[in-house]
Each structure stands twice: as structure tokens, then as C-alpha cells.
Protein backbone atom coordinates (compact mmCIF):
# COMPACT_ATOMS: atom_id res chain seq x y z
CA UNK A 1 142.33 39.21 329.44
CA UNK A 2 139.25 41.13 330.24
CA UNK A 3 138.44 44.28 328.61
CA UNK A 4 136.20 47.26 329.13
CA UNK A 5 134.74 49.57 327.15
CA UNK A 6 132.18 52.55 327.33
CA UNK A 7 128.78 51.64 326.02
CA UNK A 8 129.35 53.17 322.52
CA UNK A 9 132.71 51.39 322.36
CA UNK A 10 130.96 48.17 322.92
CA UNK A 11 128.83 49.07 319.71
CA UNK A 12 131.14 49.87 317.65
CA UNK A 13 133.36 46.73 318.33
CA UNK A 14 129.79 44.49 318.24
CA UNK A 15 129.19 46.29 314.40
CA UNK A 16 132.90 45.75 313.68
CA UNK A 17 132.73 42.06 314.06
CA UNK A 18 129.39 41.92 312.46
CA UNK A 19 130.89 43.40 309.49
CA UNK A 20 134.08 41.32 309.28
CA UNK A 21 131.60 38.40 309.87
CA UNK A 22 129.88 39.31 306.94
CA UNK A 23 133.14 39.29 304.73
CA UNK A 24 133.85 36.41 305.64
CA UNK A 25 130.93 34.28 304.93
CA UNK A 26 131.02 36.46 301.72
CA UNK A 27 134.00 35.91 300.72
CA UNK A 28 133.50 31.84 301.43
CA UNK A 29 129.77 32.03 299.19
CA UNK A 30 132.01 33.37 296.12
CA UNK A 31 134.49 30.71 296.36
CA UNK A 32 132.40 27.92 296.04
CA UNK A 33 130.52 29.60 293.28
CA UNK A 34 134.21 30.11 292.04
CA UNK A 35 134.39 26.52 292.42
CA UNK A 36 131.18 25.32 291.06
CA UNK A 37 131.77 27.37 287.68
CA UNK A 38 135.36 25.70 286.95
CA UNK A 39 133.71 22.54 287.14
CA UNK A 40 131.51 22.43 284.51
CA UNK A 41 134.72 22.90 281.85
CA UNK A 42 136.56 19.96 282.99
CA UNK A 43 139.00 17.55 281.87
CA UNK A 44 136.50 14.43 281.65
CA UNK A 45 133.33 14.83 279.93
CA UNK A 46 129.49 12.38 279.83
CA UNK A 47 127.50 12.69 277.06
CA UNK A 48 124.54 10.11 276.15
CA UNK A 49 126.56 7.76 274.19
CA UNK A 50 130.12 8.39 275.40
CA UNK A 51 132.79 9.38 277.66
CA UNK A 52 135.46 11.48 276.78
CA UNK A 53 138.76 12.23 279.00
CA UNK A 54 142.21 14.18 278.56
CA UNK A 55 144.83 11.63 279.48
CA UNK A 56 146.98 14.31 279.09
CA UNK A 57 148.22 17.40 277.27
CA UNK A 58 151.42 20.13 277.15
CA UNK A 59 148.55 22.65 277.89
CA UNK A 60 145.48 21.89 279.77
CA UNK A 61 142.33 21.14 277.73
CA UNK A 62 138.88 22.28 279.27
CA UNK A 63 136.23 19.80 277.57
CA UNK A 64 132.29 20.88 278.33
CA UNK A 65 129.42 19.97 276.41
CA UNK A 66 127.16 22.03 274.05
CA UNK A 67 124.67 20.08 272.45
CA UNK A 68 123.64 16.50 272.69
CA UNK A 69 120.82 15.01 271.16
CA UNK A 70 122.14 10.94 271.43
CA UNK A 71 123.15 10.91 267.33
CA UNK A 72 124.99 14.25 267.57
CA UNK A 73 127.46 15.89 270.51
CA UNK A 74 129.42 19.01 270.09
CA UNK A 75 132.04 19.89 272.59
CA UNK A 76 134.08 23.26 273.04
CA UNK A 77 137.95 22.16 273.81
CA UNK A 78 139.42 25.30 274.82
CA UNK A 79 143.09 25.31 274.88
CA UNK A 80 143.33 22.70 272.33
CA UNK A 81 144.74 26.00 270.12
CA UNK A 82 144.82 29.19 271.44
CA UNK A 83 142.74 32.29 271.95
CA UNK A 84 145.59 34.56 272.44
CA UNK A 85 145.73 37.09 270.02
CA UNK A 86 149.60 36.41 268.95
CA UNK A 87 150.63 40.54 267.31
CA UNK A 88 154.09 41.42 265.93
CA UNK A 89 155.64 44.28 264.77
CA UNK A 90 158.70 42.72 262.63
CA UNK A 91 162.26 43.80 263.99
CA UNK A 92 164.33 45.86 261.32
CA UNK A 93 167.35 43.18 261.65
CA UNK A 94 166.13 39.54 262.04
CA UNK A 95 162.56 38.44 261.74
CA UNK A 96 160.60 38.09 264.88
CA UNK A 97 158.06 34.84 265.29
CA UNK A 98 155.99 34.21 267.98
CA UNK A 99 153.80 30.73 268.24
CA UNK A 100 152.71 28.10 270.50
CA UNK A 101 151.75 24.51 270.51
CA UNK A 102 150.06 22.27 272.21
CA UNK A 103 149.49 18.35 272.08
CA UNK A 104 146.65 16.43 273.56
CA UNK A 105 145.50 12.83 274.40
CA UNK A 106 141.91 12.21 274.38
CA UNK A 107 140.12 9.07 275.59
CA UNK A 108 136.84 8.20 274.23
CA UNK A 109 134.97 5.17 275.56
CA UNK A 110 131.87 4.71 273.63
CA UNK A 111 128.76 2.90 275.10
CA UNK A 112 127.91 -0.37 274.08
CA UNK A 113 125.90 -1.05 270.76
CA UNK A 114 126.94 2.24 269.42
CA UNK A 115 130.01 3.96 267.61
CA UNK A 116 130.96 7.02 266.90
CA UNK A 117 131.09 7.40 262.75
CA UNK A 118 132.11 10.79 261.72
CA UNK A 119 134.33 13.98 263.68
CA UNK A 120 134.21 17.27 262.93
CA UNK A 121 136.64 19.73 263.78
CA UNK A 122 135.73 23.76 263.63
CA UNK A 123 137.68 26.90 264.53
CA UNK A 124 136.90 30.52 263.65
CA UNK A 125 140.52 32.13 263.10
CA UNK A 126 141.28 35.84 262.62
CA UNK A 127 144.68 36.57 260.39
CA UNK A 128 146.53 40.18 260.15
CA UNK A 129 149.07 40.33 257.66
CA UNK A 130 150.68 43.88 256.36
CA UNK A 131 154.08 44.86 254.87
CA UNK A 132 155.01 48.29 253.49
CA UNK A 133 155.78 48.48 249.52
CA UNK A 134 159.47 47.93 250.10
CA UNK A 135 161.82 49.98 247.33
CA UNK A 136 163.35 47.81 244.49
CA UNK A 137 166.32 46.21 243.99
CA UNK A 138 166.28 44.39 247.18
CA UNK A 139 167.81 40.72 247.95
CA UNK A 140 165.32 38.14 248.83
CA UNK A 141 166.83 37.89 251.65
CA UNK A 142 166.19 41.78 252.75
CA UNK A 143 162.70 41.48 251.48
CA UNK A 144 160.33 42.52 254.53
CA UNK A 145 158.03 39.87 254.93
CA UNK A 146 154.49 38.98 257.02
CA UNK A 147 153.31 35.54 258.04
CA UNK A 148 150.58 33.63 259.84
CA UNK A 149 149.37 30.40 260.35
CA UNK A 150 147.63 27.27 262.59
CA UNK A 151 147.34 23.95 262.20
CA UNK A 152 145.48 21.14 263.63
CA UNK A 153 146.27 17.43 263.41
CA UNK A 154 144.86 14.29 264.74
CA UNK A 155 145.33 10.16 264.72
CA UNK A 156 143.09 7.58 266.02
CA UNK A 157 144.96 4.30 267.82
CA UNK A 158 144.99 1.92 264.77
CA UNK A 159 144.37 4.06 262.24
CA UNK A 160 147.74 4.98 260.04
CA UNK A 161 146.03 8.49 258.79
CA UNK A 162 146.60 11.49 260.10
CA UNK A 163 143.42 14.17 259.43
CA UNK A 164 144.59 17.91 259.04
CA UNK A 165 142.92 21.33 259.31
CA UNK A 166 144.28 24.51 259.21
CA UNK A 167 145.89 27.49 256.73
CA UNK A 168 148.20 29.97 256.59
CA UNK A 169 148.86 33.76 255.52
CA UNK A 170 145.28 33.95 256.63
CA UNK A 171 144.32 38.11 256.33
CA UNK A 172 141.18 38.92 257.78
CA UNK A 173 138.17 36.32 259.46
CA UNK A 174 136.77 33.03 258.25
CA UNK A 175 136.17 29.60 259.55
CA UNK A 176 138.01 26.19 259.16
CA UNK A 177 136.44 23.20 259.22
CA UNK A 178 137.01 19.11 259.00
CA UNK A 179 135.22 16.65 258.53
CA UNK A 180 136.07 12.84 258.28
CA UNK A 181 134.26 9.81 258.41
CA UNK A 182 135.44 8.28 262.07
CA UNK A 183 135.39 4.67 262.89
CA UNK A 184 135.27 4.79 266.76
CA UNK A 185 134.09 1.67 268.35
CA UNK A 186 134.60 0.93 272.77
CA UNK A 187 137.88 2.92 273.78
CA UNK A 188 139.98 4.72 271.75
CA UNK A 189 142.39 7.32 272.10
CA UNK A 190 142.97 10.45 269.43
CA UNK A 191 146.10 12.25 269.85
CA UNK A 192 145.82 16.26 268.91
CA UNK A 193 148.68 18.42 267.73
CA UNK A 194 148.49 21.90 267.26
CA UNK A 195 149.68 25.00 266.53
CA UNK A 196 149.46 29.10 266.11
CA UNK A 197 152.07 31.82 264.83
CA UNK A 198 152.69 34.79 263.64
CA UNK A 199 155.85 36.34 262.32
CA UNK A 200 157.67 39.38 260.32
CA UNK A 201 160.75 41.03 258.80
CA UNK A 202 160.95 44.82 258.56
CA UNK A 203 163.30 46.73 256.52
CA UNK A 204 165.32 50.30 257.16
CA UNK A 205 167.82 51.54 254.86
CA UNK A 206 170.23 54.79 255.80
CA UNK A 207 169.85 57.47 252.88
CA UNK A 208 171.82 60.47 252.84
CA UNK A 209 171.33 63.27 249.90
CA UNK A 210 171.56 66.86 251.82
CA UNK A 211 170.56 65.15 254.95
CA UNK A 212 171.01 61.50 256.51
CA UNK A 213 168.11 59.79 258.10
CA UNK A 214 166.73 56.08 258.00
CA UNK A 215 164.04 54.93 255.87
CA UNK A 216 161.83 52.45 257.40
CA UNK A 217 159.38 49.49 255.54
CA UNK A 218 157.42 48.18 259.17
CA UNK A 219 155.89 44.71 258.73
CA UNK A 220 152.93 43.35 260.74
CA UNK A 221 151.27 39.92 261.32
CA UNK A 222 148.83 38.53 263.59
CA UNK A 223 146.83 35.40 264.34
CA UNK A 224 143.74 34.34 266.38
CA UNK A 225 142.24 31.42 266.78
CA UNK A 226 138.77 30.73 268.89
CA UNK A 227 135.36 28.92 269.62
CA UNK A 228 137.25 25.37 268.76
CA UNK A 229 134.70 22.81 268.82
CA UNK A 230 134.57 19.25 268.01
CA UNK A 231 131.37 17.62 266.81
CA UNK A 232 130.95 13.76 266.30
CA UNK A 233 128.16 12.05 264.65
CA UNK A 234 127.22 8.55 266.94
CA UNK A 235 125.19 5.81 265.58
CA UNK A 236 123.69 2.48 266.90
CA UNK A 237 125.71 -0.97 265.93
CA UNK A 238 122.73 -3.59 264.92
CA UNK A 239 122.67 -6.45 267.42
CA UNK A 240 123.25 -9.84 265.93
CA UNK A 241 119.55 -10.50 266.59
CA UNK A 242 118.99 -8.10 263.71
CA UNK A 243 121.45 -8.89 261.92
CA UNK A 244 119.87 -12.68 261.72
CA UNK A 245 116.18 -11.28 260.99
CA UNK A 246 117.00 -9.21 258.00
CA UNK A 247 118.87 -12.06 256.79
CA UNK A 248 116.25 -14.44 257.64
CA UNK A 249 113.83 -11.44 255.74
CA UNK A 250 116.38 -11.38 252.34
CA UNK A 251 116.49 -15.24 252.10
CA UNK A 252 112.05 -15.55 252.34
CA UNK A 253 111.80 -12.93 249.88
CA UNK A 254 114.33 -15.02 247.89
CA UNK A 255 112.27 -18.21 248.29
CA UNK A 256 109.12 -16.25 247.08
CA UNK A 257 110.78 -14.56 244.53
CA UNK A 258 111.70 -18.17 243.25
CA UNK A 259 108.28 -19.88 243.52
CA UNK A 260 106.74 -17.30 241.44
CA UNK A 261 109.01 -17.65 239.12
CA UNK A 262 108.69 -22.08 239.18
């Protein structure tokens, strides 16, 4: 269908389309920017020695890399615990928790003629905890109470241990850290487990002398964990050509050692 329009009409309709034109490609510019920023926290990982992948997790796991210098390689693992800030105001009748978990496969495969010897787990966690004087003479049971904690736990394949950090009724900022000494040779997989809460009891009581009213004891926790990082310390594995020459060096400077002796 044709359509006319007065001069200025045809302007305004030419701008209009200019404009929505403009939007568009706009609009299409910030998604793939959108798209180019996910991608460098990701669920795979290349660093110069090794390879690390989530095989897979309750929550997703973004892996990117901080530093690498070829003997050292930290990497942020956000939503391997956390960052919500859990708050709670304890209920005057049963105690109120809340928490979350999350458990994780990781794959490393580690380059030929190196291994990874040592892992290093770090977390900066923030810990709340406050419960008003209660009056006494109360059961334990009636006792208001405040509570925090996280945990983080971790196996290799092969390896029986299992390597823990974490803490609990945690009031006020500090980090936690780990470190163990980390056999990890070609592929291997280290399964995470974690966990954050934070929970609290209250207590009211009805007194009545010349007037009735309730007398309250509020209880407060809360937990935060962030800037999880895991730092692992790689080394090179002597090739048996090596291993034969310092051998073959030990056994002349035995044979010397013995002539000068004869």
C-alpha cells in the first residue's frame, strides 16, 4: 500500500526510523559486549601449566584467572560459597536458620612434565552475632541464642583425606585460609562441598504487675562470605634424562671420593 505524506511528514517519519535504527544497532552493540564480559568467568579455565573445568555443581561455579606466572595460578571461583549476605532476626517461638550449600566437581588436567604440589584455599568472611542479656532463671532450652558459620571441604580422586576450612560463631571480619601440600599429577578431579548459615532464637515473656505487656530479648546473626580464591603452587617433574645424569653425577663423585681415599 502506497502512502503519502506532506513534506514535513516525510521528515519526521525519515528521523523516526533513523532513530529506531539507532536503537536497534544499540541495543545489538550492548549485547555482545553483554556477551563478551560473561565469557571471561566461565566454567572451563587455561592457565600455563593446566586446565581446569566444572564437571558439574548444585550451583554454577564461574572460574577466571587472576594471576599466573607458570609456578603459581590463582583463580576466583565465585559461587563455590556464597556472597549473599544471609541476616536474621530470630523468631520469638522457634529458632529461624537460613543457609545454603553447594557442591562442585572440578577437573584439572595438568600438562605434561609438571604437577601441581600445593592448593590453597582463601575466603574473606564477615560474621554478625548479637543476643540481648536474657533475664535469669531461664531453661536452656528458652535461652535466646545467635549462630553463624561456613565450611569448606575438598577430596582429590585417590586420596582418602578430606582438607577442611572454615569456622563458626564468627563476629566481625577476618580471613580463612588452607593450605595443603597437593599431589596432582595428569587428570584429576577434586570434589568441593560447602556451606553458609546463619541462625537465632529470641525470647518474650508476658509480665503483668499494674499493667500487662510483653518483654522481648531480640537475637541477631549474620554471615558473609566473599573474594573465594584458590591458589595452587605447579612445579616441573624431572625427565628421566635427569634423573640418570644426577645419578650418573652422585656415583663419579663416589668413585673420586674413593680414589682419594685408596
Amino acid at each position: 500500500m502506497l502512502l503519502c505524506c506532506q513534506p514535513q511528514q516525510c521528515r519526521i517519519i525519515r528521523n523516526r526510523r533513523g532513530e529506531l535504527m539507532k536503537q536497534t544497532i544499540a541495543g545489538l552493540i550492548l549485547g555482545l559486549a553483554a556477551s563478551a564480559g560473561v565469557a571471561q568467568a566461565a566454567d572451563r579455565v587455561t592457565t600455563t601449566n593446566f586446565d581446569v573445568a566444572t564437571l558439574s555443581a548444585h550451583d554454577r561455579v564461574d572460574l577466571a584467572v587472576l594471576s599466573d606466572t607458570g609456578s603459581t595460578a590463582s583463580l576466583s571461583m565465585a559461587g563455590l560459597i556464597p556472597a549473599a549476605d544471609f541476616r536474621v532476626m530470630g523468631d520469638y517461638y522457634s529458632p529461624t536458620f537460613k543457609g545454603w550449600f553447594n557442591t562442585a566437581s572440578l577437573q584439572f588436567d595438568v600438562r605434561d612434565g609438571y604437577r601441581i604440589t600445593a592448593l590453597t584455599i582463601d575466603a574473606k568472611v564477615t560474621g554478625a552475632l548479637y543476643v540481648t542479656p536474657p533475664p535469669a532463671g531461664l531453661e536452656q532450652f528458652e535461652r535466646p541464642f545467635a549462630k553463624n558459620s561456613f565450611y569448606a571441604s575438598w577430596t582429590v580422586d585417590g586420596n582418602p583425606a578430606i582438607y577442611r576450612v572454615g569456622g563458626s560463631d564468627i563476629d566481625g571480619s577476618q580471613p580463612y585460609s588452607s593450605t595443603v601440600d597437593q599431589l596432582i599429577a595428569g587428570r584429576s578431579v577434586l570434589q568441593f562441598s560447602t556451606s553458609a548459615d546463619a541462625g537465632a532464637l529470641s525470647y518474650e515473656r508476658y509480665v503483668c504487675t499494674d499493667h500487662c505487656w510483653y518483654d522481648r530479648y531480640p537475637a541477631f546473626a549474620a554471615m558473609q562470605v566473599s573474594d573465594v580464591v584458590m591458589t595452587l603452587q605447579i612445579a616441573a617433574v624431572p625427565e628421566p634424562t635427569m634423573w640418570m645424569l644426577l645419578l650418573g653425577g652422585l656415583g663419579l663423585v663416589g668413585a673420586v671420593a674413593r680414589r682419594r681415599k685408596a
